[in-house]
Protein backbone atom coordinates (compact mmCIF):
# COMPACT_ATOMS: atom_id res chain seq x y z
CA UNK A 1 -59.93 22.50 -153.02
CA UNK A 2 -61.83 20.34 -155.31
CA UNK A 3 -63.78 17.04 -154.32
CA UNK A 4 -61.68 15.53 -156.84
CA UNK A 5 -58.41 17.21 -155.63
CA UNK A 6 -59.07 15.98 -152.08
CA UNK A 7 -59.86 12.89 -153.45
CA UNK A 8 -56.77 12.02 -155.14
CA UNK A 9 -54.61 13.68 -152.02
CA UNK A 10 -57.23 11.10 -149.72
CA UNK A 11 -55.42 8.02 -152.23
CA UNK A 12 -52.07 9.22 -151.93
CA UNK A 13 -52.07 9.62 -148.53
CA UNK A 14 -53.13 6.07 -148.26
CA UNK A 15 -50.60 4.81 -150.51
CA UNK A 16 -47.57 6.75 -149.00
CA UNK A 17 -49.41 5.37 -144.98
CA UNK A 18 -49.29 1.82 -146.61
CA UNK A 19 -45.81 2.19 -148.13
CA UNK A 20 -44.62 3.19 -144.97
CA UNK A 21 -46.28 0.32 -142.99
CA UNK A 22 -44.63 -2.18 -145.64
CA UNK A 23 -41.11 -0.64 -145.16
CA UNK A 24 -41.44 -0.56 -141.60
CA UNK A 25 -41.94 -4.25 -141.35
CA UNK A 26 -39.71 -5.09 -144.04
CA UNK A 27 -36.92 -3.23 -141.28
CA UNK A 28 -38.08 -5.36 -138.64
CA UNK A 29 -38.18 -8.33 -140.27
CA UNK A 30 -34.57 -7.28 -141.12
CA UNK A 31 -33.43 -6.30 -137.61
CA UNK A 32 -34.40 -9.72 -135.97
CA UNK A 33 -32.97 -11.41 -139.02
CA UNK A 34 -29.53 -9.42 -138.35
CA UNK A 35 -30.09 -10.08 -134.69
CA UNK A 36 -30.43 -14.15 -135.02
CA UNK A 37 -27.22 -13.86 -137.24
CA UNK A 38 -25.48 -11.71 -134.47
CA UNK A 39 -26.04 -14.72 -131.88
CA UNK A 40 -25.58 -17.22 -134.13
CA UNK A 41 -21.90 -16.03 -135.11
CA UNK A 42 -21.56 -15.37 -131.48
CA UNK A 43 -22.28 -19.00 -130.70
CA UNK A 44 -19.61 -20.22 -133.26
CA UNK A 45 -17.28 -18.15 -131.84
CA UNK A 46 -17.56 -19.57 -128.19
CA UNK A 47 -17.47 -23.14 -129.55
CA UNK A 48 -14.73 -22.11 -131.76
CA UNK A 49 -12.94 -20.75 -128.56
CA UNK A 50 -13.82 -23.89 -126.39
CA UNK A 51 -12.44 -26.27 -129.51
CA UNK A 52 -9.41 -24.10 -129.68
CA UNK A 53 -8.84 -24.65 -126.05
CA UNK A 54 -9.92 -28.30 -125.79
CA UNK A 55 -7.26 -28.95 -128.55
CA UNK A 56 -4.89 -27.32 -126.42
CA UNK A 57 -5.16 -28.61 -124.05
CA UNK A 58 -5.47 -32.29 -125.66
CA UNK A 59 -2.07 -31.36 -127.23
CA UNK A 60 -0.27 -30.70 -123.90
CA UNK A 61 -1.47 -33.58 -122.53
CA UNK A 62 -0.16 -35.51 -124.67
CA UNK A 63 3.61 -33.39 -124.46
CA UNK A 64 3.22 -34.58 -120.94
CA UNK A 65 2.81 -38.12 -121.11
CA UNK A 66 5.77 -38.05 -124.06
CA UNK A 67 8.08 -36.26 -122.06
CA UNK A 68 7.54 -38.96 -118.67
């Protein structure tokens, strides 16, 4: 092979190492951002849940004292 041919391969080698490097972090960056949203839905959930049952039991309370 050629200086020049080694050269170029040198370059593209970099390029591809660089590309890789960029999508790599890009993926990570993407994971934790999936990640945060994970917990954060699973968050609303619970609170949705405790709500849900707060209200519940709110409501039968106040049955209780309507029936008496």
């Amino acid at each position: 092979m050629s200086y020049y041919s080694l050269l170029i391969t040198h370059y593209s080698l970099l390029i591809t190492h660089y590309s890789l490097l960029i999508t790599h972090y890009s993926l990570l960056i993407t994971h934790y951002s999936l990640l945060i949203t994970h917990y954060s839905l699973l968050i609303t959930h619970y609170s949705l849940l405790i709500t849900h049952y707060s209200l519940l039991l709110t409501q039968h309370s106040a049955l209780s004292t309507h029936l008496r």
